[in-house]
Protein backbone atom coordinates (compact mmCIF):
# COMPACT_ATOMS: atom_id res chain seq x y z
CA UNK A 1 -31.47 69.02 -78.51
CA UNK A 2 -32.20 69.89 -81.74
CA UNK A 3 -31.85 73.62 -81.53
CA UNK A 4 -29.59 75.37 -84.00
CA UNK A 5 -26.68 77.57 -82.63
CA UNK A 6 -26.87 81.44 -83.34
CA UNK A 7 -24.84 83.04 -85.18
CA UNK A 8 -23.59 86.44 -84.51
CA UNK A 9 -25.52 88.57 -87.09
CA UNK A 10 -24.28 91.64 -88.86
CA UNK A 11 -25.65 94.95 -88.39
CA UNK A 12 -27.86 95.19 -91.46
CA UNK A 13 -29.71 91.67 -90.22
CA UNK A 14 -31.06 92.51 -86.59
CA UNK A 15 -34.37 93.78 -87.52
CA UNK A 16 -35.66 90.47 -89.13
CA UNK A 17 -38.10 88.32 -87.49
CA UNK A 18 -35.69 85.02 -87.26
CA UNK A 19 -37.72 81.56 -87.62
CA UNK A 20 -36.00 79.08 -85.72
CA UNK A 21 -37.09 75.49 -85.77
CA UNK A 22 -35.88 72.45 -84.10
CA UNK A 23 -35.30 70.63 -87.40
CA UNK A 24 -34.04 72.71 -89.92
CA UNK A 25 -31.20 75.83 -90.11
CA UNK A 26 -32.65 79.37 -88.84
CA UNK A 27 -34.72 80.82 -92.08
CA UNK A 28 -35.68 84.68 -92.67
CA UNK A 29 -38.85 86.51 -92.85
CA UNK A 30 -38.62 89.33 -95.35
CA UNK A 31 -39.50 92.16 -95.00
CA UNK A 32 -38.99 92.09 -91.30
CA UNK A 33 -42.42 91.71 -89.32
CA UNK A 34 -43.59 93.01 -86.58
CA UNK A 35 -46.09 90.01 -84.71
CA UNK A 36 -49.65 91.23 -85.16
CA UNK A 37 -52.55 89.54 -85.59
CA UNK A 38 -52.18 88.65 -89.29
CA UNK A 39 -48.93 87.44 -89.26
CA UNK A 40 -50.01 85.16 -86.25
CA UNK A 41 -53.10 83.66 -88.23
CA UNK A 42 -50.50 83.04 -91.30
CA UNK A 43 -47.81 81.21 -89.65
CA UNK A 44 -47.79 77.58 -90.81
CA UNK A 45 -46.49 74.72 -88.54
CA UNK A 46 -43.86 72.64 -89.17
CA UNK A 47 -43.31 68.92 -90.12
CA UNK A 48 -41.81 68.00 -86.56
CA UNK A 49 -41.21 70.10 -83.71
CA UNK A 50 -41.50 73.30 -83.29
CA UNK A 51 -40.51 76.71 -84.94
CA UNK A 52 -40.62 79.73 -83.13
CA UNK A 53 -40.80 83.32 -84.73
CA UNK A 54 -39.05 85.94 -83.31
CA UNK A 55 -40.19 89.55 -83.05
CA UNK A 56 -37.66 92.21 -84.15
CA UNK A 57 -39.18 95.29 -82.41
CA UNK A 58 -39.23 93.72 -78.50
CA UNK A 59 -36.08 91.54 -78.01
CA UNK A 60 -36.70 88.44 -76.35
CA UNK A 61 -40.92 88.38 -77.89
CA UNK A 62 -41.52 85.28 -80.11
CA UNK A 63 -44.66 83.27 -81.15
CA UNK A 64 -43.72 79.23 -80.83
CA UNK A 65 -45.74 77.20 -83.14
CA UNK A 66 -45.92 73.49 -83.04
CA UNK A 67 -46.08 70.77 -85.08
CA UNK A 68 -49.97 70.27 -84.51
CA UNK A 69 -50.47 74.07 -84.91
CA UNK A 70 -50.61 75.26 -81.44
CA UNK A 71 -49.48 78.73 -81.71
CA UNK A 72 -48.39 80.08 -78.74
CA UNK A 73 -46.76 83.25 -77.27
CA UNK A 74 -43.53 83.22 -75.34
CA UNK A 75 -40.90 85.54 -74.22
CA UNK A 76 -36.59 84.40 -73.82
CA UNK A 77 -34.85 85.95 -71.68
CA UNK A 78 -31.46 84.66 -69.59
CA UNK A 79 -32.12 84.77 -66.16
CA UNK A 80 -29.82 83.74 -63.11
CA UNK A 81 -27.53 82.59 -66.30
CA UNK A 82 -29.56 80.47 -68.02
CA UNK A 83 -31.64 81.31 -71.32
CA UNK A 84 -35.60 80.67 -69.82
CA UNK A 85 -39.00 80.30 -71.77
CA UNK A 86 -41.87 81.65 -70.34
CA UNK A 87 -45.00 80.65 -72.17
CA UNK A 88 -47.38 83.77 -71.79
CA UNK A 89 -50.67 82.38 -73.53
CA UNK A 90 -52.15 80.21 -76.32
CA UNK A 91 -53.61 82.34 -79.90
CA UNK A 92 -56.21 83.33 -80.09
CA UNK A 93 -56.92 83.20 -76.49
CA UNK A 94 -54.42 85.88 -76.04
CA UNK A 95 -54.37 88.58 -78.86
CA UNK A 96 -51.26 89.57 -80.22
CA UNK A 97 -51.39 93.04 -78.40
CA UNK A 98 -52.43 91.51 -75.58
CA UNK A 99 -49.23 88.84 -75.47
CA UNK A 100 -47.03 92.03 -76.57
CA UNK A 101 -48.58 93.76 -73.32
CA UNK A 102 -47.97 90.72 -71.12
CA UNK A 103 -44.02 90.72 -72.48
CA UNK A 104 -42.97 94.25 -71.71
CA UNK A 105 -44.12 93.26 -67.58
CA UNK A 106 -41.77 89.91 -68.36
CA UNK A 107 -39.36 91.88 -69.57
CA UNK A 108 -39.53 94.75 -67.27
CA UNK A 109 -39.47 92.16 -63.97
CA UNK A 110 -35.97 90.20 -65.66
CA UNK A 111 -34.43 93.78 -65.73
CA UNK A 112 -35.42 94.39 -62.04
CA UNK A 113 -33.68 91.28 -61.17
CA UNK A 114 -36.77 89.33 -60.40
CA UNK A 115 -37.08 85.65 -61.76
CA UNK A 116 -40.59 85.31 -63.16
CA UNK A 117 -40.66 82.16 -63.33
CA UNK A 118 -39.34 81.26 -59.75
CA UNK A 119 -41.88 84.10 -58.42
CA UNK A 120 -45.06 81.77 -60.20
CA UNK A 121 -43.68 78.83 -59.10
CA UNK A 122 -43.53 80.10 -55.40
CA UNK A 123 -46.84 81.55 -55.75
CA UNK A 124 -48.38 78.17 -56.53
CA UNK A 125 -46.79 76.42 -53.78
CA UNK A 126 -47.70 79.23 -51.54
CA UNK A 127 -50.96 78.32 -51.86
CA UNK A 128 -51.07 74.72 -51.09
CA UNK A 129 -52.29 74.16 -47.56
CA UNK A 130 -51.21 70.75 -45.94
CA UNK A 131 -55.19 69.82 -45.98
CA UNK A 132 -54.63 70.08 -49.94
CA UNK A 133 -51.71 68.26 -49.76
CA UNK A 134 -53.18 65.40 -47.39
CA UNK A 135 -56.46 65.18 -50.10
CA UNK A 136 -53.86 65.42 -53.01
CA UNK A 137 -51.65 62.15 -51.13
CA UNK A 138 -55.17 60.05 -50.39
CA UNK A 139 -56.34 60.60 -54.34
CA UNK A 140 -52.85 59.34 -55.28
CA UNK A 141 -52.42 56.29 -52.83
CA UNK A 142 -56.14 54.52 -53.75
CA UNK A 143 -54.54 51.60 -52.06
CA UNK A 144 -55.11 52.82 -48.45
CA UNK A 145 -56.84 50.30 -46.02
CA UNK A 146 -60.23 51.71 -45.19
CA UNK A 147 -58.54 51.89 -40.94
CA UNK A 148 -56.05 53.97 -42.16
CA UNK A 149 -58.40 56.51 -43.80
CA UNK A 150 -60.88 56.16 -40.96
CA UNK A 151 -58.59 57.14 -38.85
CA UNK A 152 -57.04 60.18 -40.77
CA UNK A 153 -60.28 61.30 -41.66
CA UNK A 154 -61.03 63.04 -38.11
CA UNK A 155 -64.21 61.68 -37.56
């Protein structure tokens, strides 16, 4: 919602960094950028929503800054069909090089075939143990009788 379609570019136009924001038409950087440090410091956020500002060199490599000025670092790529976001990390807690590191392994798992993003979801459920999930269920019900956690307790 929000998002402006993409056009198919010419030739001469693929190695622009594209600015795409939620609220206005797709803008141009020129000369085309690669995302360092600098041009990561200098990117100004947007009246509403978000604009995100795509790398030319590494396909799919963008930095997503919001309204408040969040700048963060994010790769698109489809997988299983679908066009996915994967936030990598928030500047300057993750350098530019650092992000650009963290989007070639993205990148290279998509063109294995893996799905990133299923793969860290599974790992986080992988580690919840049914204790966690019992602790997790008492913090969220506060409106247990005290018999009922007396007797679940195990004492």
């Amino acid at each position: 919602m929000g998002y402006t379609a993409f056009a198919v570019l010419p030739r001469t136009l693929k190695r622009r960094v594209y600015i795409v924001s939620t609220q206005t038409p797709n803008q141009w950087l020129s000369p085309p950028a690669k995302i360092t440090e600098t041009l990561v410091e200098h990117l100004s956020a947007s009246a509403a929503g978000q604009k995100f500002f795509r790398d030319p060199i590494l396909k799919g490599f963008a930095v997503r800054v919001t309204a408040n000025g969040v700048r963060s670092f994010i790769v698109e790529k489809r997988v299983d069909g679908k066009i996915k976001r994967i936030t990598l990390g928030r500047y300057p807690t993750l350098s530019a090089e650092q992000a650009r590191t963290e989007a070639h392994k993205v990148l290279g798992m998509v063109a294995l075939g893996m799905n990133p993003i299923a793969e860290r979801e599974h790992a986080r459920l992988a580690g919840v143990t049914l204790a966690q999930a019992f602790k997790d269920f008492k913090r969220a019900r506060n409106d247990l009788k005290a018999r009922t956690l007396y007797d679940t307790s195990g004492s």
